[in-house]
Protein backbone atom coordinates (compact mmCIF):
# COMPACT_ATOMS: atom_id res chain seq x y z
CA UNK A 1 10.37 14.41 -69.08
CA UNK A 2 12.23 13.14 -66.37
CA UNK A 3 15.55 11.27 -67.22
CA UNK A 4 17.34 9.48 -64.24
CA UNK A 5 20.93 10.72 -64.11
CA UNK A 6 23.75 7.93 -64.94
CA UNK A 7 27.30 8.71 -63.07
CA UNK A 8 29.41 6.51 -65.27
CA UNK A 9 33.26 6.03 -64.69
CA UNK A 10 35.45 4.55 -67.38
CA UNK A 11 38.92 3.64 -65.88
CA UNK A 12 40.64 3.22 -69.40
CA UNK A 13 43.81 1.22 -69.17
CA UNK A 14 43.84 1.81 -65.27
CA UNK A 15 43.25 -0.83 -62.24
CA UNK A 16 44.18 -4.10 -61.72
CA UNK A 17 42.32 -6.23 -60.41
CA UNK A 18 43.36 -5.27 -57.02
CA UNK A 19 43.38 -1.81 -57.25
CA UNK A 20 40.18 -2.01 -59.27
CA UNK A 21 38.08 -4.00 -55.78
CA UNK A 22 39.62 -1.32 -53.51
CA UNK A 23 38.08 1.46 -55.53
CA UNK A 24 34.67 -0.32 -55.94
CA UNK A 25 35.07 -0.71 -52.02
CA UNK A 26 35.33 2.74 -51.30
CA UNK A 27 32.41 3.58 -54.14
CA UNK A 28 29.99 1.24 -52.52
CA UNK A 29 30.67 1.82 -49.08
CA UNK A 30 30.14 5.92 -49.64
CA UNK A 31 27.10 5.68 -52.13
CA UNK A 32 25.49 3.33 -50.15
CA UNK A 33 22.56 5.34 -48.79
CA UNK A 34 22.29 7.11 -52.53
CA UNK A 35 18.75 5.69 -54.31
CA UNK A 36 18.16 8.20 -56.85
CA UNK A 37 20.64 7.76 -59.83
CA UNK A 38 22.14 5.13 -61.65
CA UNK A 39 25.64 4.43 -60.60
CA UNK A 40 28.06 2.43 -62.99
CA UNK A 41 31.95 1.78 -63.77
CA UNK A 42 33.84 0.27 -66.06
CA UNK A 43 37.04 -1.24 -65.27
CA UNK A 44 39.75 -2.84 -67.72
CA UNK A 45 38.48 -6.68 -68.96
CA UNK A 46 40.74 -8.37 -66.16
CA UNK A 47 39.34 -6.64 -63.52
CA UNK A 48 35.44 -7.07 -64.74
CA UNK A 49 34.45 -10.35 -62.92
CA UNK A 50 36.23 -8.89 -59.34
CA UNK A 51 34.43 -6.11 -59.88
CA UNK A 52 31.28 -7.41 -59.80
CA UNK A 53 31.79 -9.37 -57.46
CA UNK A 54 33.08 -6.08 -55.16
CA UNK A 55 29.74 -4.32 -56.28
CA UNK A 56 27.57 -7.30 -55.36
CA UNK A 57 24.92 -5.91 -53.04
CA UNK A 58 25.28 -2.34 -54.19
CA UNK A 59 23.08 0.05 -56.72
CA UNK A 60 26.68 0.12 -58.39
CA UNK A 61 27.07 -1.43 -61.51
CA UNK A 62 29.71 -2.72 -63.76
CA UNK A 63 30.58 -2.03 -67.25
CA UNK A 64 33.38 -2.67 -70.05
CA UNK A 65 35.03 -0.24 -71.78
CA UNK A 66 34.88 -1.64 -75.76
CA UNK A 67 33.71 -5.29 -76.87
CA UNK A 68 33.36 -6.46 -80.93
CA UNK A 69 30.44 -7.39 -82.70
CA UNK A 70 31.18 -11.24 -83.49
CA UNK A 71 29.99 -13.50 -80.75
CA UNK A 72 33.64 -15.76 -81.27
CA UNK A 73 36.06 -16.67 -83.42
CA UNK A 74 39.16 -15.88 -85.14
CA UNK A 75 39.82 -11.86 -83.86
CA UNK A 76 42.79 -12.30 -82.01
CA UNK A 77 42.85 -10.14 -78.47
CA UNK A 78 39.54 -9.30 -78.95
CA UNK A 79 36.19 -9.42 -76.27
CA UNK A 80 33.09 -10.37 -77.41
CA UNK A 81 29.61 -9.73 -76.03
CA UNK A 82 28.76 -13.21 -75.47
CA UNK A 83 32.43 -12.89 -73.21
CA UNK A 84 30.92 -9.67 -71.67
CA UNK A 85 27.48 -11.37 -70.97
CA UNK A 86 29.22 -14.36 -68.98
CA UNK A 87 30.61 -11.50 -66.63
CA UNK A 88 27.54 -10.79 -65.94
CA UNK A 89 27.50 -6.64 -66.78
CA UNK A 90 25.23 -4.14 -67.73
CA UNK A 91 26.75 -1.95 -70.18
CA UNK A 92 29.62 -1.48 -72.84
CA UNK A 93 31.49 2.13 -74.21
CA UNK A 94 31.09 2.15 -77.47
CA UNK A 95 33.07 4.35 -79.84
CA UNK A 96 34.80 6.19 -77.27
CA UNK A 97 37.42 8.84 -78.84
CA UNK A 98 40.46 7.11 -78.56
CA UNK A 99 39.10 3.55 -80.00
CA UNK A 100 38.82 5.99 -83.02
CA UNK A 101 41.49 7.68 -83.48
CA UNK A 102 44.26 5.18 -81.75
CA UNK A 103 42.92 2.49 -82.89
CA UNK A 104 40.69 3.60 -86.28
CA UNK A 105 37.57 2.79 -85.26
CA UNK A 106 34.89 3.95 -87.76
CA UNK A 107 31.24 4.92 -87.63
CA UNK A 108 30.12 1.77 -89.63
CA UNK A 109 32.43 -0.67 -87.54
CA UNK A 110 31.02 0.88 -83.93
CA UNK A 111 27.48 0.80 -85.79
CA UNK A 112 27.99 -3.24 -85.83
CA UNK A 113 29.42 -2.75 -81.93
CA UNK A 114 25.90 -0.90 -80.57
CA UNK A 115 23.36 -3.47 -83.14
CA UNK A 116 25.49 -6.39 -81.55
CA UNK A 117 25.01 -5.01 -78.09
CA UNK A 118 21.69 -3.85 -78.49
CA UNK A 119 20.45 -7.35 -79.90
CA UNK A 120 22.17 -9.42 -76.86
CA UNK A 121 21.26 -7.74 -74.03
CA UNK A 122 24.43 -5.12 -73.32
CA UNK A 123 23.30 -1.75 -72.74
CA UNK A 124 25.48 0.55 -75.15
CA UNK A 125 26.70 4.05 -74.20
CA UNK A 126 27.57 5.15 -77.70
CA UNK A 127 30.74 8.07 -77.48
CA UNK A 128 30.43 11.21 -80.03
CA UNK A 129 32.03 14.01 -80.11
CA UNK A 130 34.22 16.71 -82.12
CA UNK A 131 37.69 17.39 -82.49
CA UNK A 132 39.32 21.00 -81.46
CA UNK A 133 40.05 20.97 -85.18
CA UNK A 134 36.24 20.45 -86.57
CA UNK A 135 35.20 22.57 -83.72
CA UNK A 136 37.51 25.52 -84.93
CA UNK A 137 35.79 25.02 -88.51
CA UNK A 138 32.18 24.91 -87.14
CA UNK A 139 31.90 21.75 -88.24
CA UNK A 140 30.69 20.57 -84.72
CA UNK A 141 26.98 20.34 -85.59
CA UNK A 142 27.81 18.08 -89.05
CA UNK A 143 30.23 15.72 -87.20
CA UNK A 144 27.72 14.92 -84.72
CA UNK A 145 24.66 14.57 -86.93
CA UNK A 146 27.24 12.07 -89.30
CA UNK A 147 28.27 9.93 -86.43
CA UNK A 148 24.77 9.64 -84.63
CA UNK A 149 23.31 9.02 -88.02
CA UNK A 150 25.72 6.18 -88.90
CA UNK A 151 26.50 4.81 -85.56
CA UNK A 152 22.96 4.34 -84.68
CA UNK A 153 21.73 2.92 -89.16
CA UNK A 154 19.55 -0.06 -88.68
CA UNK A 155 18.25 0.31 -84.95
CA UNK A 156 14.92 0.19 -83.78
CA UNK A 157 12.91 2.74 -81.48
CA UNK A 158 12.42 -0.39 -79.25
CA UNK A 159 15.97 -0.99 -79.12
CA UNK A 160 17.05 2.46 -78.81
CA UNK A 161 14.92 2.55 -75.42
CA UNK A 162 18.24 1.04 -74.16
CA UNK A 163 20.39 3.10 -75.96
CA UNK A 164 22.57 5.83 -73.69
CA UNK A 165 24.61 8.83 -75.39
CA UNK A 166 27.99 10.65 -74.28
CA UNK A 167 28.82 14.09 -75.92
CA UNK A 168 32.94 13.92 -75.76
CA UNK A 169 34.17 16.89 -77.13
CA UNK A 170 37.56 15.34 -78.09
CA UNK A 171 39.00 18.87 -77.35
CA UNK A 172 38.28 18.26 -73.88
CA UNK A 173 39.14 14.67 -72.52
CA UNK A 174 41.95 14.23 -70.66
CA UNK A 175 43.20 18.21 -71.66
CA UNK A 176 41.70 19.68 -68.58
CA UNK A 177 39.26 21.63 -70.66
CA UNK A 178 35.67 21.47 -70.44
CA UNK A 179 33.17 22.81 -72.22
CA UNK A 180 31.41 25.51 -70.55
CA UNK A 181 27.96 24.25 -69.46
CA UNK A 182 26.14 26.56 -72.12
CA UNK A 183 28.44 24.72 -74.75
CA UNK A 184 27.41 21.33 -73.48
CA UNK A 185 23.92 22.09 -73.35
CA UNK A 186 24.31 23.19 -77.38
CA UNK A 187 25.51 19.93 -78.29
CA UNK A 188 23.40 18.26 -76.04
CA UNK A 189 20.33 19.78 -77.60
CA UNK A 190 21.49 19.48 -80.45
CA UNK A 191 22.26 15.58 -80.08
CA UNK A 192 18.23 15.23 -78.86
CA UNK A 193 16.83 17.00 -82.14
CA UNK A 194 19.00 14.29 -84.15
CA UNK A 195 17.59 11.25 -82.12
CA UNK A 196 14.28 12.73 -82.85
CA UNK A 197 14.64 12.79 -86.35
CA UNK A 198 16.41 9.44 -86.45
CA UNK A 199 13.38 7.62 -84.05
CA UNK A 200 10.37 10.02 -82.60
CA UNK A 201 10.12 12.78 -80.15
CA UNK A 202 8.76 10.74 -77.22
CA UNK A 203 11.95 8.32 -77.62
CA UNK A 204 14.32 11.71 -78.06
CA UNK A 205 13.49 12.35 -75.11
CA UNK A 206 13.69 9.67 -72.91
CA UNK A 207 17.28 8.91 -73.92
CA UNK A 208 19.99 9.64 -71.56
CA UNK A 209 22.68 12.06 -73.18
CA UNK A 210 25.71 12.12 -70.54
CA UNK A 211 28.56 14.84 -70.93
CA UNK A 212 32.38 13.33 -71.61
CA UNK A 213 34.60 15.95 -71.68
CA UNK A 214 36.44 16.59 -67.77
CA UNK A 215 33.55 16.37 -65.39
CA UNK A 216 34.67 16.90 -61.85
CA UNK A 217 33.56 17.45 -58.61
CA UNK A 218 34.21 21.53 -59.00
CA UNK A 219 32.25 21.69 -62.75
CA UNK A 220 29.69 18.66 -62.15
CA UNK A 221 26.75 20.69 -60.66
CA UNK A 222 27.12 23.48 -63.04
CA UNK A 223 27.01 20.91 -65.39
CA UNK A 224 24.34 18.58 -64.63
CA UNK A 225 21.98 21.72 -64.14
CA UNK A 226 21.71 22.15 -67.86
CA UNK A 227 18.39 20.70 -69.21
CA UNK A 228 19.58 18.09 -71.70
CA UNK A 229 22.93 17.01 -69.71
CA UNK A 230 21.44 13.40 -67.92
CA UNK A 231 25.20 12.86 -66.19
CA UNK A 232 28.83 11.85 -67.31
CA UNK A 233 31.03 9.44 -68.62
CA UNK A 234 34.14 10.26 -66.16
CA UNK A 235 37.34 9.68 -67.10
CA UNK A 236 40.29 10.43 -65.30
CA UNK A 237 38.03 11.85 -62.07
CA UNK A 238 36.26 8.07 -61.42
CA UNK A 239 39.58 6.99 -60.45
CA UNK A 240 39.89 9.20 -57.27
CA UNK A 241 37.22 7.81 -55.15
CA UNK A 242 36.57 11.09 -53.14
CA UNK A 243 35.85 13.05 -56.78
CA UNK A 244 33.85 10.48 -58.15
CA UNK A 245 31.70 10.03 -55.17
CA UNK A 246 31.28 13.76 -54.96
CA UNK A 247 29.93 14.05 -58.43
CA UNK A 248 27.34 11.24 -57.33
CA UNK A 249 26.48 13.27 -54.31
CA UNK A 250 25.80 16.47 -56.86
CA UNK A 251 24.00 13.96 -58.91
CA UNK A 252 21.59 12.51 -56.29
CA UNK A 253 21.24 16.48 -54.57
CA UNK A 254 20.02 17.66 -58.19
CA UNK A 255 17.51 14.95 -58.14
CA UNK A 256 15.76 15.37 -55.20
């Protein structure tokens, strides 16, 4: 089955608002010709309405980087996905490594994250991954059937149509280690067998599974060539405008 490839940056704690419209800027003007993939970033919550704005008339869209499951109240410096809906964006990281371990994040709290997105209209790009620890103890396989399994308790095969997945090897984010492509397409598989056992098949396979873990323009075709890899979450490489657009460029060549 054919999957469209997603080229997703997450800027983390990166960009103001001005920096933030000069990189969109750059992104729109050089993917501007590019028809064939999905295109997204997600800048910090200040910069998410400017953003937009920068991308309007583009294929580029706009994300956020974390919301919480309660549409308002008392949850002091939190975002909520009614706040995220007035911005007017597409999609929301969910569970990304470091909202668990900086901040604690567990499976059951980023479960009520994706059901909250997934029931108001946010696509969710649900983050799971192992640690160099669990991946030292073989323990890669259980940590990832745990977290899809809990992450995703309670949602529907209709809803999971909008559901996206990023393998993050938490070894490999922000270390300047990647996991070779034969690695990524393991887990990658591996993630696919569990969505079909959690939904059907037919759904398994029409869910994009993006790779997390130090895509760049030198490792992305290698990458994107395996069977089950459908693009990346980038990280530290979406902020440099002439990496990030070359990953898009692999993306879109790939597709045609």
């Amino acid at each position: 089955m054919h999957r469209k490839f997603l080229i997703a940056g997450n800027w983390k704690m990166s960009n103001g608002i001005a920096d933030s419209v000069s990189l969109v800027d750059v992104i729109k003007s050089r993917t501007s010709k590019i028809l064939s993939i999905d295109m997204l970033v997600c800048p910090p919550f200040t910069a998410l309405d400017a953003a937009r704005k920068a991308a309007a008339g583009s294929l580029l869209r706009i994300g956020a980087q974390n919301m919480y499951h309660e549409s308002k109240g008392a949850f002091t410096g939190e975002v909520s996905y009614s706040m995220l809906r007035d911005c007017n964006i597409s999609h929301v990281i969910l569970g990304h490594s470091e909202r668990r371990t900086i901040f604690g994040e567990s499976d059951e709290l980023i479960n009520k994250k994706v059901c909250a997105a997934l029931g108001n209209s946010l696509l969710p790009i649900l983050c799971i991954g192992e640690t160099e620890a669990e991946r030292e103890k073989n323990q890669t396989f259980t940590v990832i059937e745990a977290q899809l399994e809990k992450c995703l308790r309670g949602v529907s095969n209709e809803q999971a149509e909008n559901l996206v997945i990023a393998y993050e090897p938490v070894w490999a984010i922000g270390t300047g280690k990647t996991a070779t492509p034969e690695i990524a397409q393991e887990a990658h598989s591996f993630v696919r067998e569990q969505l079909a056992k959690i939904f059907n098949e037919k759904l398994a396979n029409s869910v994009r599974i993006l790779y997390g873990g130090s895509m760049k323009a030198a490792n992305a075709e290698a990458l994107l060539n395996q069977p089950d890899i459908d693009g990346g979450l980038i990280g530290g490489a979406s902020l440099i405008a002439d990496e990030f657009c070359s990953i898009i460029g692999t993306a879109d060549k790939l597709s045609l």
